[in-house]
N, C-alpha and C. Protein backbone atom coordinates (compact mmCIF):
# COMPACT_ATOMS: atom_id res chain seq x y z
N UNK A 1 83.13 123.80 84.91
CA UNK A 1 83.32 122.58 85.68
C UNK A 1 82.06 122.33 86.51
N UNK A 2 81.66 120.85 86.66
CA UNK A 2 80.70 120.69 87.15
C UNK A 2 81.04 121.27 88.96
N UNK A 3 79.81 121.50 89.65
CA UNK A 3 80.07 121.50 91.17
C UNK A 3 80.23 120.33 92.05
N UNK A 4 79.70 119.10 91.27
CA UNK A 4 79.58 118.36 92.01
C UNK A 4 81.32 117.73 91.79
N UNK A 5 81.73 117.97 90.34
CA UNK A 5 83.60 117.87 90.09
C UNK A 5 84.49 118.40 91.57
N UNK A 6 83.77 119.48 92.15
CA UNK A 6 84.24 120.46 92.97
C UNK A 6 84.38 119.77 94.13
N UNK A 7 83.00 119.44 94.23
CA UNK A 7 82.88 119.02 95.34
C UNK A 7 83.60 117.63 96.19
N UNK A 8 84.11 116.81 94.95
CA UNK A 8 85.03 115.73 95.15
C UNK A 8 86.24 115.99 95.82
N UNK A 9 86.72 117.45 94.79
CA UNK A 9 88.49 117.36 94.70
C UNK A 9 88.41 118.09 96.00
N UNK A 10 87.32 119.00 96.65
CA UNK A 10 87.58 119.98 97.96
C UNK A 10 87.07 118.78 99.36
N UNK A 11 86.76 117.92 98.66
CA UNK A 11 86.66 116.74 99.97
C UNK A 11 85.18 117.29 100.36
N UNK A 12 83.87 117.94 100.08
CA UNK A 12 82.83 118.25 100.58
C UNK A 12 81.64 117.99 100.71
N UNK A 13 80.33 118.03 101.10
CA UNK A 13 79.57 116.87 100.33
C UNK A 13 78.85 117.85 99.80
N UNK A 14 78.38 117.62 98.91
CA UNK A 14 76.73 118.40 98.34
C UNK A 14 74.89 118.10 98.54
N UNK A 15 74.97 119.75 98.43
CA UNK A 15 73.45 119.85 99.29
C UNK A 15 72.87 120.48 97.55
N UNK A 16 72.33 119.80 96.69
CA UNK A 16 71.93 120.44 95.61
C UNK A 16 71.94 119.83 94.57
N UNK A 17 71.84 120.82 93.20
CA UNK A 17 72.28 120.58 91.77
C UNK A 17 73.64 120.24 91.88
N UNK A 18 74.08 118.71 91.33
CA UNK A 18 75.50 118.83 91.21
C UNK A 18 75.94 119.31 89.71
N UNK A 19 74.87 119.26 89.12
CA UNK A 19 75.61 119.85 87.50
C UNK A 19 75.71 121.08 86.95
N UNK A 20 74.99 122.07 88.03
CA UNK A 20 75.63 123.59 88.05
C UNK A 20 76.85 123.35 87.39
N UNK A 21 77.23 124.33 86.64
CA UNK A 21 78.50 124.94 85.60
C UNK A 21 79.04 125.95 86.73
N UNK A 22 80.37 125.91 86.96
CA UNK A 22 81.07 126.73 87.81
C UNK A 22 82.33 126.83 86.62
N UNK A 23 82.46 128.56 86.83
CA UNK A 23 83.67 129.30 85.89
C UNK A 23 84.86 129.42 86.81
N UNK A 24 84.43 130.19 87.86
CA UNK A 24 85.49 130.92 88.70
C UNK A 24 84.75 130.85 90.04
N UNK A 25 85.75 131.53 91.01
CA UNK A 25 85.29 131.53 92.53
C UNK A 25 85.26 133.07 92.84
N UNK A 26 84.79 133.57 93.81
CA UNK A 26 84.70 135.01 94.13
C UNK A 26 83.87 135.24 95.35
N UNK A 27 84.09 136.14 96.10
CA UNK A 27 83.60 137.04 97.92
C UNK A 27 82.25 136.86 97.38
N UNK A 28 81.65 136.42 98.25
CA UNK A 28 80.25 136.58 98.65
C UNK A 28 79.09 138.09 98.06
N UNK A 29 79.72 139.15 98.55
CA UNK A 29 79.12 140.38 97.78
C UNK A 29 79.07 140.70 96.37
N UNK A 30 80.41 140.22 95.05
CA UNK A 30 80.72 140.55 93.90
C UNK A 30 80.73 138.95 93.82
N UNK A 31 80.00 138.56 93.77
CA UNK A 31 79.47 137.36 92.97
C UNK A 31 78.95 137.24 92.42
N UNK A 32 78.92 136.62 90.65
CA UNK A 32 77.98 136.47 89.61
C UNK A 32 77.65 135.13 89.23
N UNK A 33 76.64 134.89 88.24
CA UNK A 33 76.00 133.69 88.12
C UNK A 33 77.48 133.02 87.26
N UNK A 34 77.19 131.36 87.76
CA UNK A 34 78.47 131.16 87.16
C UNK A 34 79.82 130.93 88.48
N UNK A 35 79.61 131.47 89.18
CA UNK A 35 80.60 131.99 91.03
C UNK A 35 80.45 131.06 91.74
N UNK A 36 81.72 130.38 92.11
CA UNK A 36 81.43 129.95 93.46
C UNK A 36 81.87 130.58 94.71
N UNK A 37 81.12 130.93 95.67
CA UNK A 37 81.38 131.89 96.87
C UNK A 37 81.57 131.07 97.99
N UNK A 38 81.33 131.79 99.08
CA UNK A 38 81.56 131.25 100.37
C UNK A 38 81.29 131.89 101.62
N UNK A 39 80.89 131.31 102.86
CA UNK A 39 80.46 132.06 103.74
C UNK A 39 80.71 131.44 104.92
N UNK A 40 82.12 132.15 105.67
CA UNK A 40 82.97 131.57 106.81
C UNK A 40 82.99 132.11 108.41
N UNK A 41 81.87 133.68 107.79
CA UNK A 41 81.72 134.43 109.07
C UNK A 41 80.43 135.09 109.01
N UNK A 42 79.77 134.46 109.91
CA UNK A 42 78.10 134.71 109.95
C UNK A 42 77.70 136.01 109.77
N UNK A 43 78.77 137.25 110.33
CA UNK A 43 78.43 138.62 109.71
C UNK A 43 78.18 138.96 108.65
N UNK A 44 78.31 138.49 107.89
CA UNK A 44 78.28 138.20 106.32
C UNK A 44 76.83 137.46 105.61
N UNK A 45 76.55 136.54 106.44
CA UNK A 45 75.20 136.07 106.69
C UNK A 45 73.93 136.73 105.54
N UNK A 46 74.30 138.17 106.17
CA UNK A 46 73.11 138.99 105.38
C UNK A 46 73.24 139.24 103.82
N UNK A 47 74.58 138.86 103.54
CA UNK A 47 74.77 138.84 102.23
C UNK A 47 74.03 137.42 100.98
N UNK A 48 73.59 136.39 102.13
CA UNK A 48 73.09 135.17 101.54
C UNK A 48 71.48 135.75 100.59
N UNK A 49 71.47 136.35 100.82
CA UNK A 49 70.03 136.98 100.29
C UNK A 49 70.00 137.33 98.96
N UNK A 50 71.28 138.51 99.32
CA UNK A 50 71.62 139.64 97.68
C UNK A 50 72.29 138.59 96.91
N UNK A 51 73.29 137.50 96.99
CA UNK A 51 74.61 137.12 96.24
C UNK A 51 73.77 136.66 94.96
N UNK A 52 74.85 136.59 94.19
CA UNK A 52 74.19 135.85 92.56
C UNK A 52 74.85 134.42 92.13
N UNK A 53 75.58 134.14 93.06
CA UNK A 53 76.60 133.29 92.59
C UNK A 53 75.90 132.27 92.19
N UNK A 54 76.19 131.28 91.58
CA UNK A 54 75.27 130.12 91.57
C UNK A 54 75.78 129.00 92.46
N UNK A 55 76.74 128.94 93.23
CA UNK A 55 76.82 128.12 94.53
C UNK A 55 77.78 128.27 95.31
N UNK A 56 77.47 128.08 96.73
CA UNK A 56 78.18 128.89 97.68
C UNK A 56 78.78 127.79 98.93
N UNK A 57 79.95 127.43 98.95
CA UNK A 57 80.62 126.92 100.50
C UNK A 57 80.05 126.97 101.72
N UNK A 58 79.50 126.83 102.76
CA UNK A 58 79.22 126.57 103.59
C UNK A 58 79.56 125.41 104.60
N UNK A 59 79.51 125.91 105.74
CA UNK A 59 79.83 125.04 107.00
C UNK A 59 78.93 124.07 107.19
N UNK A 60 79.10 122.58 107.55
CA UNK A 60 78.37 121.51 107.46
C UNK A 60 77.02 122.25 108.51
N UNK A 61 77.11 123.13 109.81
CA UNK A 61 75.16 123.29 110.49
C UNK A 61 74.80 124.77 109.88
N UNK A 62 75.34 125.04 108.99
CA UNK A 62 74.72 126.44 108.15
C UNK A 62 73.19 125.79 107.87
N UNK A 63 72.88 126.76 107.66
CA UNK A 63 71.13 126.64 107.37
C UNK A 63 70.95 126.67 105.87
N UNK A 64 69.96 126.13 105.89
CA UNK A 64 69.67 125.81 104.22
C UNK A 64 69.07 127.23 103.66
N UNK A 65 70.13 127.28 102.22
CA UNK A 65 70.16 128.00 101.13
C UNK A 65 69.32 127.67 100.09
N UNK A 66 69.20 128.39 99.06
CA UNK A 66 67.96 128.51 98.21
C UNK A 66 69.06 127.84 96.63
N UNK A 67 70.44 128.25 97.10
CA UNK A 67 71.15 127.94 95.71
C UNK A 67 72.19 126.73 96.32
N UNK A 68 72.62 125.91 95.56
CA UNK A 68 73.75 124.28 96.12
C UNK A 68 74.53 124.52 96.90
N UNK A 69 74.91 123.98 97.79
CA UNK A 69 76.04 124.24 98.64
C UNK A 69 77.13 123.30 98.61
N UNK A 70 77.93 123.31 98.79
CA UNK A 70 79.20 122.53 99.11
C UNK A 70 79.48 122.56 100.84
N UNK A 71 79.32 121.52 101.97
CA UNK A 71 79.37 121.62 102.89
C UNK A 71 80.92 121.57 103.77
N UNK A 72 80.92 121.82 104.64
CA UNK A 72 82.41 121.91 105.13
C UNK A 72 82.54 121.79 106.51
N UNK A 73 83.65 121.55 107.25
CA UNK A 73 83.95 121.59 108.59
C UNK A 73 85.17 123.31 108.45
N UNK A 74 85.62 123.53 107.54
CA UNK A 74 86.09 124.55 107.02
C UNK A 74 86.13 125.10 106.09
N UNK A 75 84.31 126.45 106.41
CA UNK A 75 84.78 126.67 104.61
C UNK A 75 85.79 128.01 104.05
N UNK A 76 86.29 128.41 104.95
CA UNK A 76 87.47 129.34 104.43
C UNK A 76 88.66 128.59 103.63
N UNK A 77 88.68 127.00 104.45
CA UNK A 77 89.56 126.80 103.75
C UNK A 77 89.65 126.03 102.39
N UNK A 78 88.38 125.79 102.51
CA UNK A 78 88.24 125.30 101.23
C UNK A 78 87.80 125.76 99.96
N UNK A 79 87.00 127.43 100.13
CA UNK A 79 87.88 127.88 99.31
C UNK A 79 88.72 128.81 98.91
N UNK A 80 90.04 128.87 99.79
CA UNK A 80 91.08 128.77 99.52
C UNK A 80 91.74 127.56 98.28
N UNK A 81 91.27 126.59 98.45
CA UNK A 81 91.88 125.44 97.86
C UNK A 81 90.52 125.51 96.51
N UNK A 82 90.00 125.98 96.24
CA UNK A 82 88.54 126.49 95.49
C UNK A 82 89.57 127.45 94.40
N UNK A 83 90.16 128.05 94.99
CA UNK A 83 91.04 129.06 94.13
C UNK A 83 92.11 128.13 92.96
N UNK A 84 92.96 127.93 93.55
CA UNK A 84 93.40 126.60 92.75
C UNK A 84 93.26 125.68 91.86
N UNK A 85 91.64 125.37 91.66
CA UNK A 85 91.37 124.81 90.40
C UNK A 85 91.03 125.51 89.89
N UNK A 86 91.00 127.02 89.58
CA UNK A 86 90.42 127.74 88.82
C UNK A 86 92.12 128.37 88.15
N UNK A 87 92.33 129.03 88.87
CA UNK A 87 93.65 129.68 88.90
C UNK A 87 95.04 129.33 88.46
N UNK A 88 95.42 129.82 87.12
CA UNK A 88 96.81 128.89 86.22
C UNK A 88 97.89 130.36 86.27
N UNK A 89 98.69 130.06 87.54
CA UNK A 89 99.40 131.03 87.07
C UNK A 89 100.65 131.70 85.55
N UNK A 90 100.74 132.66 85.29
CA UNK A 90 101.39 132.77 83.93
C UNK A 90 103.12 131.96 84.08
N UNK A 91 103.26 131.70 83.01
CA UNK A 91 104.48 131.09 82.99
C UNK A 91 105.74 131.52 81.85
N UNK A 92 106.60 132.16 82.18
CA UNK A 92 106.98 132.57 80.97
C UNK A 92 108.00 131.66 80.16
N UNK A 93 108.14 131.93 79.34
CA UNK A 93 108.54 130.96 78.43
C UNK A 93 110.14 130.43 78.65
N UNK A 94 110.52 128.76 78.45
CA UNK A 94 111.49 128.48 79.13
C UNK A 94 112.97 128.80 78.16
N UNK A 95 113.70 129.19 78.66
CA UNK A 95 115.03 129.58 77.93
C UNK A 95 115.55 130.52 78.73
N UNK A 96 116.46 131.79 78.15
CA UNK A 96 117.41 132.68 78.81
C UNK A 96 117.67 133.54 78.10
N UNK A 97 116.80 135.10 78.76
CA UNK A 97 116.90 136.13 78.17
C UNK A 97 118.05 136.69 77.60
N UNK A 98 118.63 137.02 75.85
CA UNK A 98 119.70 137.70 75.53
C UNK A 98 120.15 138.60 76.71
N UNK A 99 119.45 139.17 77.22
CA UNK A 99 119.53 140.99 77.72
C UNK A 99 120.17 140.10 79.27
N UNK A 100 120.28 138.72 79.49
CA UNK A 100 121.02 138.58 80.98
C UNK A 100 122.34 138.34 80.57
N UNK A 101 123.38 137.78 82.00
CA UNK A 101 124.50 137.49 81.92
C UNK A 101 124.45 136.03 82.65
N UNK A 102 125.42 135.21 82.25
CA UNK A 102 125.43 134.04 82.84
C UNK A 102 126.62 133.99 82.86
N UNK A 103 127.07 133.35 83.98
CA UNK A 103 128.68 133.12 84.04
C UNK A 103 129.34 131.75 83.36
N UNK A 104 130.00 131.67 82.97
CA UNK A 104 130.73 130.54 82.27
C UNK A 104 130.34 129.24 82.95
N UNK A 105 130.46 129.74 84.22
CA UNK A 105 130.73 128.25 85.37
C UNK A 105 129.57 128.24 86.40
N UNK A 106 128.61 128.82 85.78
CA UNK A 106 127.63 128.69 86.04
C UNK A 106 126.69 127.78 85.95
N UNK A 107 125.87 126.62 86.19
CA UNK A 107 125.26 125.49 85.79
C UNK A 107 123.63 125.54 86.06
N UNK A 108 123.24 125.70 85.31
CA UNK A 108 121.50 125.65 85.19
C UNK A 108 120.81 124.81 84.40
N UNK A 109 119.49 124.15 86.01
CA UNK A 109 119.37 123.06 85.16
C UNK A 109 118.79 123.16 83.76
N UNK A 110 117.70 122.18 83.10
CA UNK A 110 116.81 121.80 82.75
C UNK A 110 115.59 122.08 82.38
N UNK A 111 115.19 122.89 81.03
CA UNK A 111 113.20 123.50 81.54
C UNK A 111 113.65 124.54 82.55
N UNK A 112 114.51 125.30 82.41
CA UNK A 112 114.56 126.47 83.32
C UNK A 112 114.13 127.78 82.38
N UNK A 113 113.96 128.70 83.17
CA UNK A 113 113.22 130.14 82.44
C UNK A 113 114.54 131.41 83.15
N UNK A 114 115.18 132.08 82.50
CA UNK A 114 115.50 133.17 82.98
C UNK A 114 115.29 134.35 82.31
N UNK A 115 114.27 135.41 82.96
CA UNK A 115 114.03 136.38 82.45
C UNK A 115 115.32 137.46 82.00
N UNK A 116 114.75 139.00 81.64
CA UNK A 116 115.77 139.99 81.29
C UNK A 116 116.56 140.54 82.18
N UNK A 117 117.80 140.71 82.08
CA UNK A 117 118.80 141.60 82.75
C UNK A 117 118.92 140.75 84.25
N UNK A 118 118.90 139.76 84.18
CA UNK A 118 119.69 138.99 84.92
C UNK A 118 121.03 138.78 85.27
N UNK A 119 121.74 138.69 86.62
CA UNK A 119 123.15 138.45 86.82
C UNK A 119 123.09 137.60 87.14
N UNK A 120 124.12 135.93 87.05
CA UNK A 120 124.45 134.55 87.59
C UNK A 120 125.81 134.76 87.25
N UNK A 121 126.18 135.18 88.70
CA UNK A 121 127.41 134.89 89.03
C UNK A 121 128.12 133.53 88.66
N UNK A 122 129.82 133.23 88.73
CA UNK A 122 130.83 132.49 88.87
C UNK A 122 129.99 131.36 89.97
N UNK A 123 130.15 130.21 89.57
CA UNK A 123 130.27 128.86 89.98
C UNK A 123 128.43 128.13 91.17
N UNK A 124 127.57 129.59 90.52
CA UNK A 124 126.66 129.15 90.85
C UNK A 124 125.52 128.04 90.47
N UNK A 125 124.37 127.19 90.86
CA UNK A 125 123.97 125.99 90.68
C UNK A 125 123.02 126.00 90.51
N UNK A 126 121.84 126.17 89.80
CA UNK A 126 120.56 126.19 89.98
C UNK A 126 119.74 125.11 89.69
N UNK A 127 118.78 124.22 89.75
CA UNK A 127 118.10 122.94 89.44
C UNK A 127 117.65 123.41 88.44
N UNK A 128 116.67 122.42 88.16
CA UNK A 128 115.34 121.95 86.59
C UNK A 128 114.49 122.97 87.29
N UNK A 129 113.56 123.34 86.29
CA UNK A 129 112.54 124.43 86.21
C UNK A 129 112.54 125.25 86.88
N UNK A 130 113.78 126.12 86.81
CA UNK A 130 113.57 127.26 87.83
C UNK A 130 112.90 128.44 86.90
N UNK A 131 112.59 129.53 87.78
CA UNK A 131 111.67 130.56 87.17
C UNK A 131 112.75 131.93 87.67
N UNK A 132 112.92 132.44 86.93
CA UNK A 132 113.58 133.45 87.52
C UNK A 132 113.33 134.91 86.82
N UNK A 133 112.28 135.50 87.41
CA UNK A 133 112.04 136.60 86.72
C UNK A 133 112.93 137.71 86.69
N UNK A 134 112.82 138.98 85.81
CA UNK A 134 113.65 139.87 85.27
C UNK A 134 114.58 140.77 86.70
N UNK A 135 115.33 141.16 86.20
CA UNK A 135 116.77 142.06 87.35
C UNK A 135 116.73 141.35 88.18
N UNK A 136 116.95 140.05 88.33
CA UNK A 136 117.43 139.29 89.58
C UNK A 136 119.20 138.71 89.73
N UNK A 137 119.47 139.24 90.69
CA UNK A 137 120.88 138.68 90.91
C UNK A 137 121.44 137.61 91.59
N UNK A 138 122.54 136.71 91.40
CA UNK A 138 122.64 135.47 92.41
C UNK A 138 124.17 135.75 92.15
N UNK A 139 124.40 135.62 93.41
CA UNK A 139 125.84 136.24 93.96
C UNK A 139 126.40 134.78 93.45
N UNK A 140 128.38 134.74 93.76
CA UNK A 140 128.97 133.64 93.56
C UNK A 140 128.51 132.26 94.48
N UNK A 141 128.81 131.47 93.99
CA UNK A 141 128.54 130.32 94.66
C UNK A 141 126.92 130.00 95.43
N UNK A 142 125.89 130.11 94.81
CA UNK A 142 125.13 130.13 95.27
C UNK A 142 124.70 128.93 94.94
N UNK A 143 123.80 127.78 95.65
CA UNK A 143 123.03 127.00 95.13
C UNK A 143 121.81 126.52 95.62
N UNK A 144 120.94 126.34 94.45
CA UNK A 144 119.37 126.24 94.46
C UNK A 144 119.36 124.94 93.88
N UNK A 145 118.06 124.92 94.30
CA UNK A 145 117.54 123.46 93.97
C UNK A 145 116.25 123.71 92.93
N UNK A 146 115.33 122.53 92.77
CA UNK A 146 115.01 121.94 91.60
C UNK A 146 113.65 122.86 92.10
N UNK A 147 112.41 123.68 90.84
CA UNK A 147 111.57 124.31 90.99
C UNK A 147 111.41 125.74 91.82
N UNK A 148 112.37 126.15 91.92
CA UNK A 148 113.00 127.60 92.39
C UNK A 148 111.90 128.59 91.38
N UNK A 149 111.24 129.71 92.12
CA UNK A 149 110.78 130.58 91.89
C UNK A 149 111.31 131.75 92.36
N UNK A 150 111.74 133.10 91.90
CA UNK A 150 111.99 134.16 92.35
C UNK A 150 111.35 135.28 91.04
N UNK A 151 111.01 136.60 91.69
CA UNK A 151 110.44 137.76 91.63
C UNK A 151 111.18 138.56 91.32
N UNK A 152 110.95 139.47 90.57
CA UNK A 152 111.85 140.74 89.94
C UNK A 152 112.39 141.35 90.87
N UNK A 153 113.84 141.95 91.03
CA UNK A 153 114.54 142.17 92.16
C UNK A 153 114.84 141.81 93.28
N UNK A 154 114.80 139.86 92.58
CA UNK A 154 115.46 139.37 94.11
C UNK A 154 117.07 139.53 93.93
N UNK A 155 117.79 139.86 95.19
CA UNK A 155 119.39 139.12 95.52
C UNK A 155 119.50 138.25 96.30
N UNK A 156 120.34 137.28 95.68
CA UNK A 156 120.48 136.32 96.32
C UNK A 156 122.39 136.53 96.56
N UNK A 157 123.08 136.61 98.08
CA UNK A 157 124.16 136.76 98.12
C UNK A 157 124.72 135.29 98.00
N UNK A 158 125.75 135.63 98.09
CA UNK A 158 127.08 134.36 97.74
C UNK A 158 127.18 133.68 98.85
N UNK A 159 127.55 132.26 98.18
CA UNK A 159 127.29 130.81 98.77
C UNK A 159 125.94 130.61 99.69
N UNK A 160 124.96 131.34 99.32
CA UNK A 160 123.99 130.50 99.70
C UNK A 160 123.18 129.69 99.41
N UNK A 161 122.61 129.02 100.17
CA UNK A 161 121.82 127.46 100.00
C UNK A 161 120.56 127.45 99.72
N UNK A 162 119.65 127.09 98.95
CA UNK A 162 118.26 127.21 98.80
C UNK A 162 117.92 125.46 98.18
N UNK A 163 116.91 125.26 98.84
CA UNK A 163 116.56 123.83 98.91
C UNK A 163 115.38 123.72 97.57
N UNK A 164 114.45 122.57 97.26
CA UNK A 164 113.66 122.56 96.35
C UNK A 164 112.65 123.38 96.54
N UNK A 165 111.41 123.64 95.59
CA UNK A 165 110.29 124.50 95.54
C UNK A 165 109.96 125.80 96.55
N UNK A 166 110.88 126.32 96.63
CA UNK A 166 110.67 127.61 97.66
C UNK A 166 111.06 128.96 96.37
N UNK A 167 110.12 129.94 97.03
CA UNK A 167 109.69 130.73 96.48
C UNK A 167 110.06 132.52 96.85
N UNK A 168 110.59 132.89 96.05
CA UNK A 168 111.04 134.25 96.41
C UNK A 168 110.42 135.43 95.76
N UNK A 169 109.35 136.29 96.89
CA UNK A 169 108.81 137.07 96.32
C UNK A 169 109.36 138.04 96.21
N UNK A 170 109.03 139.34 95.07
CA UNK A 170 109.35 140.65 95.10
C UNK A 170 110.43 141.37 95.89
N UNK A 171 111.55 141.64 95.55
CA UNK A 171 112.40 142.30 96.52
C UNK A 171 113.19 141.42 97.76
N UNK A 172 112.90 140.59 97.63
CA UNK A 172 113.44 140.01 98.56
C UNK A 172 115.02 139.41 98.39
N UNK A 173 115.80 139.62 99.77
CA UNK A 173 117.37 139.93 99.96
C UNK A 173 117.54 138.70 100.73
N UNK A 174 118.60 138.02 100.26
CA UNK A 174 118.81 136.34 101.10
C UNK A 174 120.35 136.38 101.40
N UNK A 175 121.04 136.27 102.74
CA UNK A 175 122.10 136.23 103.00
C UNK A 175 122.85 137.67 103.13
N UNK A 176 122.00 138.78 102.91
CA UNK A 176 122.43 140.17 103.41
C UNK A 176 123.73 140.36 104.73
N UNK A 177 124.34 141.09 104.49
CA UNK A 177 125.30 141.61 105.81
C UNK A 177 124.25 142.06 106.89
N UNK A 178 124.56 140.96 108.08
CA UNK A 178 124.17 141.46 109.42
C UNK A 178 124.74 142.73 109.63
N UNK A 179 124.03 143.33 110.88
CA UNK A 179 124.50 144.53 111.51
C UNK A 179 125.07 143.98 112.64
N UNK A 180 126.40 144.20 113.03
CA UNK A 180 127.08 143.44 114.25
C UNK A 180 128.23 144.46 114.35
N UNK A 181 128.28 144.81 115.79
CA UNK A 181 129.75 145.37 115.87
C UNK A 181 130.33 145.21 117.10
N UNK A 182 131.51 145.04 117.41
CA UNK A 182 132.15 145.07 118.66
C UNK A 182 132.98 146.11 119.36
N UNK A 183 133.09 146.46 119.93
CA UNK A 183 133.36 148.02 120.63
C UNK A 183 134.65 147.51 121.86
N UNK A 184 135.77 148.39 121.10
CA UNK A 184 137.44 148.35 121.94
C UNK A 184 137.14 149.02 122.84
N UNK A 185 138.94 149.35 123.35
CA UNK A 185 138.24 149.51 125.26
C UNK A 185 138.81 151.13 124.56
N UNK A 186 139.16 151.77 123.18
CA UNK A 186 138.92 153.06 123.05
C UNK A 186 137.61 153.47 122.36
N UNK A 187 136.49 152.67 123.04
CA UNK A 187 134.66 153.14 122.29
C UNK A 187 134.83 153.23 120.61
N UNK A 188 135.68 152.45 119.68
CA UNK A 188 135.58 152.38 118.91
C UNK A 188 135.15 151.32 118.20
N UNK A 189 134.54 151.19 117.32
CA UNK A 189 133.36 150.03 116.44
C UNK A 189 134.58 149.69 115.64
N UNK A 190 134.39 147.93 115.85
CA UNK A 190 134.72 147.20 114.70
C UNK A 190 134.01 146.45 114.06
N UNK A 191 133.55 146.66 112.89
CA UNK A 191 132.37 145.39 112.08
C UNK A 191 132.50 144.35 112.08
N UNK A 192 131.71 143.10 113.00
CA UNK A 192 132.12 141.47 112.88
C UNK A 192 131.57 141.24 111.06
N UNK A 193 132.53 140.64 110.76
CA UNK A 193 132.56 139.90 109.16
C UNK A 193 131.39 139.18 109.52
N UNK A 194 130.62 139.27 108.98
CA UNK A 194 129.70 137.68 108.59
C UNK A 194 129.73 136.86 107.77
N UNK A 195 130.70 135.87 108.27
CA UNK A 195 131.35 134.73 107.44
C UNK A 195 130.25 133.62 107.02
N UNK A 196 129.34 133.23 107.94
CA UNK A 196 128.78 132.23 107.58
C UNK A 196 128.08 132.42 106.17
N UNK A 197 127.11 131.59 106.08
CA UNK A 197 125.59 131.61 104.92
C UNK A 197 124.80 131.13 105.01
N UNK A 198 123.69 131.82 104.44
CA UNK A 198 122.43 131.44 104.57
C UNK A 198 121.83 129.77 103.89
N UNK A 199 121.23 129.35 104.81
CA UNK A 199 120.39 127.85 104.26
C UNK A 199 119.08 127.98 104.29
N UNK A 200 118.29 127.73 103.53
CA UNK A 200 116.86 127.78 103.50
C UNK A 200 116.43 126.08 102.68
N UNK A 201 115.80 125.64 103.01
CA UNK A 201 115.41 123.92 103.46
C UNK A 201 114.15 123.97 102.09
């Protein structure tokens, strides 16, 4: 991709060759020709010398470089957002692994993906393109919305709410039993039920 392509979509202006060929983005030190880098903390500075990249982010009063720059009022964050046009994450293929279970009364949308050894509980809801990678569980009554992502060994407990494009990484537990107890007048623990459920927006 051209840099000067880059330089449009990251909002930046250019100090250089705009027809440099850019592959990928990468840190300032392990940068190769081909790299676009970046330099957000002047300690780093000394690295402008060694790098190979062939063009590097910079803050609009940085001092002039020997290779193109892309200028910025923020260049950490841009590239951050530098990452993104490079970067296609994997997608696995849309359907529903033999090796899961789906419940009868279960409803899933559209262009959805469910990986292996999956549980979908009784009368749960899930939108269009959800992603649901392998050993993930969704308790009864749960419902999700449209572009749902979750990670191998999520649980999701019963009747809870999950809104559009939110994302569940690795291990992660939604609507778990609080720890709550209330104590009689003989110092003995009774567990408060946690009736409610979880909403996430």
């Amino acid at each position: 991709m051209n840099l000067s392509e880059i330089a449009v979509r990251l909002g930046c202006s250019l100090v250089g060759d705009g027809s440099v060929q850019i592959k990928r983005v990468s840190g300032l030190e392990n940068a190769l020709p081909g790299d676009l880098t970046f330099l957000s903390n002047t300690k780093y500075k000394r690295l402008l010398e060694s790098t190979k990249a062939s063009a590097i982010i910079l803050a609009n009063d940085a001092p002039d470089v020997s290779i193109p720059s892309l200028r910025t009022t923020n260049p950490y964050l841009a590239f951050a957002q530098s990452i993104d046009i490079f970067y296609t994450p994997p997608r696995l293929a849309v359907g529903i692994h033999a090796s899961s279970f789906i419940s009868k009364s279960a409803k899933i949308g559209k262009e959805s993906t469910i990986g292996p050894f999956c549980f979908i509980d009784d009368d749960v809801k899930i939108g269009d393109r959800a992603i649901i990678h392998p050993h993930v569980t969704i308790y009864k009554g749960a419902d999700i919305g449209d572009d749902f992502t979750c990670y191998s060994n999520v649980a999701i407990r019963e009747f809870t709410q999950i809104g559009n494009r939110v994302v569940l990484q690795n291990g992660v537990v939604v609507g778990a039993d609080g720890f709550g107890f209330a104590k009689d007048a003989q110092n003995r623990y009774q567990k408060i039920t946690q009736s409610g459920r979880v909403v996430i927006g």
